[in-house]
Protein backbone atom coordinates (compact mmCIF):
# COMPACT_ATOMS: atom_id res chain seq x y z
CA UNK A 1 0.00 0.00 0.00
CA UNK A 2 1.42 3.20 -0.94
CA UNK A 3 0.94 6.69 0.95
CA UNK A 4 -0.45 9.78 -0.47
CA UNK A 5 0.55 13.07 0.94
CA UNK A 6 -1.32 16.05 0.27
CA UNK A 7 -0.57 18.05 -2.77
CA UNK A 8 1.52 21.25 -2.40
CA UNK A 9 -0.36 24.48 -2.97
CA UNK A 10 1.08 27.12 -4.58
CA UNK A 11 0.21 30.88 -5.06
CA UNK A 12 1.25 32.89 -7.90
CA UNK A 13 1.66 36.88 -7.06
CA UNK A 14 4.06 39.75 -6.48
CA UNK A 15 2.27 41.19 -3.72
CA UNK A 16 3.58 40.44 0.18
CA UNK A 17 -0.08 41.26 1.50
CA UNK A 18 -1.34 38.43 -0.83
CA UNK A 19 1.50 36.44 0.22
CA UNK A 20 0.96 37.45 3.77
CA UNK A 21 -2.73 35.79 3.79
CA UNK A 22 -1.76 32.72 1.45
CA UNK A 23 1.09 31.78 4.10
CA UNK A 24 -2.00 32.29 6.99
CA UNK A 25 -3.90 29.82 5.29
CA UNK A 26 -1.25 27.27 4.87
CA UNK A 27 0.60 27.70 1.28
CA UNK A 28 3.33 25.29 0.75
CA UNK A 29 5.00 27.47 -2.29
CA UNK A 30 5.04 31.12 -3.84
CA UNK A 31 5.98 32.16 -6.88
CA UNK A 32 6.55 35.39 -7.16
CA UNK A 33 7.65 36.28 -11.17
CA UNK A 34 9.01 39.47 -9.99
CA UNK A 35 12.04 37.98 -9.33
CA UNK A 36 11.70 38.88 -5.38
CA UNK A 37 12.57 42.42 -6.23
CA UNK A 38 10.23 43.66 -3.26
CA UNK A 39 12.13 43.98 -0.18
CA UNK A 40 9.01 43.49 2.03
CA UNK A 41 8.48 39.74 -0.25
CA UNK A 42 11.90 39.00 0.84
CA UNK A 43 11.11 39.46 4.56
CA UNK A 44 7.98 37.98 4.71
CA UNK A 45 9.33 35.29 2.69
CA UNK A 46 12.51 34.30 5.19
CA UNK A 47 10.44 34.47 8.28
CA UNK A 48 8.01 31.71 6.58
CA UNK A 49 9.39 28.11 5.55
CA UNK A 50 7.62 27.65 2.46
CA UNK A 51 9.49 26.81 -0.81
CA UNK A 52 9.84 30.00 -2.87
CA UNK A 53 9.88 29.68 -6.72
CA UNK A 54 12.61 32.40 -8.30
CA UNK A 55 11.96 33.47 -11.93
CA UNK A 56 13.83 35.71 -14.01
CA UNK A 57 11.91 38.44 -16.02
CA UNK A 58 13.34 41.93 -16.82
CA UNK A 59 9.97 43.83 -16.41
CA UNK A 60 6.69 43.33 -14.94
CA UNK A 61 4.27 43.19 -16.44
CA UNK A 62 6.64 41.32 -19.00
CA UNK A 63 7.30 43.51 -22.06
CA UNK A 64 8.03 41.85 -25.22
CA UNK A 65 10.11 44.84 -26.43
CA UNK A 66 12.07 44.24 -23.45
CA UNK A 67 14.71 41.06 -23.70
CA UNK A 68 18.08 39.87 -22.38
CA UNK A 69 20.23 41.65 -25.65
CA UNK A 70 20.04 40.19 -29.08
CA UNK A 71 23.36 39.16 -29.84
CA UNK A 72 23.49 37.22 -26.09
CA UNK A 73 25.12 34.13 -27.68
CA UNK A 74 24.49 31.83 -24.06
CA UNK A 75 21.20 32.66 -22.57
CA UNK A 76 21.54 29.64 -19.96
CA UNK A 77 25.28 31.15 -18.77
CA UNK A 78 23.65 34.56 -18.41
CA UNK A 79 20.73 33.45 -16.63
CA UNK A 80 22.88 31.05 -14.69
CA UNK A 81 25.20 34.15 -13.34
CA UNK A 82 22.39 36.58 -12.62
CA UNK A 83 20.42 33.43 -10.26
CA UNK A 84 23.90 32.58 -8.37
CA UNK A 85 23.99 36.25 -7.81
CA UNK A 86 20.27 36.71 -6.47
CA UNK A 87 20.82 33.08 -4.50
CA UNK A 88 23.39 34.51 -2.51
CA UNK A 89 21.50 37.98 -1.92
CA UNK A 90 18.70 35.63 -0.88
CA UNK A 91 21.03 33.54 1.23
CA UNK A 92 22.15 37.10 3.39
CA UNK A 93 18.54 37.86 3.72
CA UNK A 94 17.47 35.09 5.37
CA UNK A 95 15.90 32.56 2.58
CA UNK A 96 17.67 29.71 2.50
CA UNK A 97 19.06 28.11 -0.89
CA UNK A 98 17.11 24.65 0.06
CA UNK A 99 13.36 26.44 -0.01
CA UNK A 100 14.19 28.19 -3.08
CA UNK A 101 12.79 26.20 -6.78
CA UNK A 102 14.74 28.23 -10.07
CA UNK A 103 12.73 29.18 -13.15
CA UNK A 104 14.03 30.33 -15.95
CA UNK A 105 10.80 32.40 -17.39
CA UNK A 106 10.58 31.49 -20.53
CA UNK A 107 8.94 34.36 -22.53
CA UNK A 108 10.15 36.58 -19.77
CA UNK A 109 12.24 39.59 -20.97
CA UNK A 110 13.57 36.83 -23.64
CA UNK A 111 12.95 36.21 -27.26
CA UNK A 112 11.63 32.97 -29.18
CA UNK A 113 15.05 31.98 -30.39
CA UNK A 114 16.49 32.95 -26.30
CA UNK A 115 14.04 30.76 -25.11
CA UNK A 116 14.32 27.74 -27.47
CA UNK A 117 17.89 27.85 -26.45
CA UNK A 118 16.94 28.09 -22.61
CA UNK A 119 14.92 24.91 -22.65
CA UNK A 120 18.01 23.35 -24.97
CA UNK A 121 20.77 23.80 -22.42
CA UNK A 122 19.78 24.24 -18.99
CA UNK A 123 22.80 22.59 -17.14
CA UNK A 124 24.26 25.58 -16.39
CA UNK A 125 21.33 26.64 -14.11
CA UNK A 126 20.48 22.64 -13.22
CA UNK A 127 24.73 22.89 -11.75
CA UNK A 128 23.50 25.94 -9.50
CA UNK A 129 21.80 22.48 -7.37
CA UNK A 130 18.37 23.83 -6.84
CA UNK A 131 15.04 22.06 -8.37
CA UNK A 132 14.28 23.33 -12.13
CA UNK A 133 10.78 24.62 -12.79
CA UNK A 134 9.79 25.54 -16.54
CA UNK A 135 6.55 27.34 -17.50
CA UNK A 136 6.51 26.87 -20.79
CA UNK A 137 2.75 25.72 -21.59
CA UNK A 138 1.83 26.99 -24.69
CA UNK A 139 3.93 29.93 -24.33
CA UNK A 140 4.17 32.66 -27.03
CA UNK A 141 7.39 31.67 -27.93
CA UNK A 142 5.68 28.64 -29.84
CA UNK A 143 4.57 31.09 -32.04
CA UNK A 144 7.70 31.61 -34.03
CA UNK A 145 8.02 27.85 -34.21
CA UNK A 146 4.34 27.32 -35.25
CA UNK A 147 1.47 28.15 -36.82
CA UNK A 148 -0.95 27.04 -34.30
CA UNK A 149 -3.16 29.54 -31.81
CA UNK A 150 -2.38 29.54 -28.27
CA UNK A 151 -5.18 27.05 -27.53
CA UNK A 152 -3.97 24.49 -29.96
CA UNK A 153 -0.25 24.24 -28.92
CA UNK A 154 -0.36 21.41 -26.87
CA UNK A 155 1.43 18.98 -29.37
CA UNK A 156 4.40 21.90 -28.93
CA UNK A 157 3.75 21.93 -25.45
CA UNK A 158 3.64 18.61 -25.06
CA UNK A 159 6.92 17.50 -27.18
CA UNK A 160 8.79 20.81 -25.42
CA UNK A 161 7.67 18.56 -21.51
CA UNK A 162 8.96 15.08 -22.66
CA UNK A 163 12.19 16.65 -24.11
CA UNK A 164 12.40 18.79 -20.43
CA UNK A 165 11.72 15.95 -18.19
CA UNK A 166 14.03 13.84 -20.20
CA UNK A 167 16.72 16.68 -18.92
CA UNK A 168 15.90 16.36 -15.42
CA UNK A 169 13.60 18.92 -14.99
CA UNK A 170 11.76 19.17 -11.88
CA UNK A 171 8.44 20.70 -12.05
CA UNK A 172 6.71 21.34 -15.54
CA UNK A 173 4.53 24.39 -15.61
């Protein structure tokens, strides 16, 4: 007989009074896809011990004029230097490295191309030895890759989930 735990419940926001009430009610996770820019997140976050989901994006809300630069040959080194750097900020304000869950945010401040290559080569943040999420269900990325609408791009979503799973991602999105 196997044992079933309880699923983990997750909230999805920016904002530390949202946080503050989903963390009264028992949330296991937050993701916050500001990047925990918000000094009042990050306190409220290290004085809680629920897992906290890190994604990159440049603005908020994302801005698809707005992308790591063009001719950025390695998206997954750059990405992979800016999370060590906000891991150890992180670390100094009290969240530790073991709660935290890395996302890449894939259409986030990237373009198609950027975030083909993300979801090609993620080692580089897979070595920084948290768990890997990737949000990349029917993403507008797809778009450049297909003809399809946003509601039929679950053959792209689905091939994109069997190639990332077969990399060792942790959590698909």
């Amino acid at each position: 007989r196997g044992r079933f735990s309880r699923p983990k419940i997750s909230v999805d926001t920016r904002h530390p009074q949202t946080v503050a009430l989903a963390l009264e009610l028992g949330v296991d996770v937050n993701n916050d896809v500001s990047g925990l820019n918000d000094p009042a997140m990050v306190k409220l976050l290290a004085q809680s011990d629920c897992e906290v989901v890190l994604m990159h994006s440049l603005t908020i809300p994302a801005d698809p004029r707005v992308t790591l630069p063009e001719d950025e040959a390695n998206p997954s080194q750059w990405l992979a230097r800016w999370m060590e750097n906000k891991l150890e900020r992180l670390q100094h304000q009290g969240i530790s490295r073991k709660r935290l869950i890395l996302d890449p945010g894939i259409g986030f401040g990237k373009t198609s191309l950027q975030s083909l290559k993300l979801l090609r080569a993620l080692k580089p943040l897979q070595a920084l030895g948290c768990p890997l999420l990737a949000g990349h269900s029917r993403k507008s990325f797809f778009k450049d890759f297909s003809s399809v609408t946003a509601g039929d791009r679950d053959p792209e979503t689905l091939g994109a989930s069997l190639a990332l799973a077969a990399k060792g991602v942790d959590i698909l999105r």
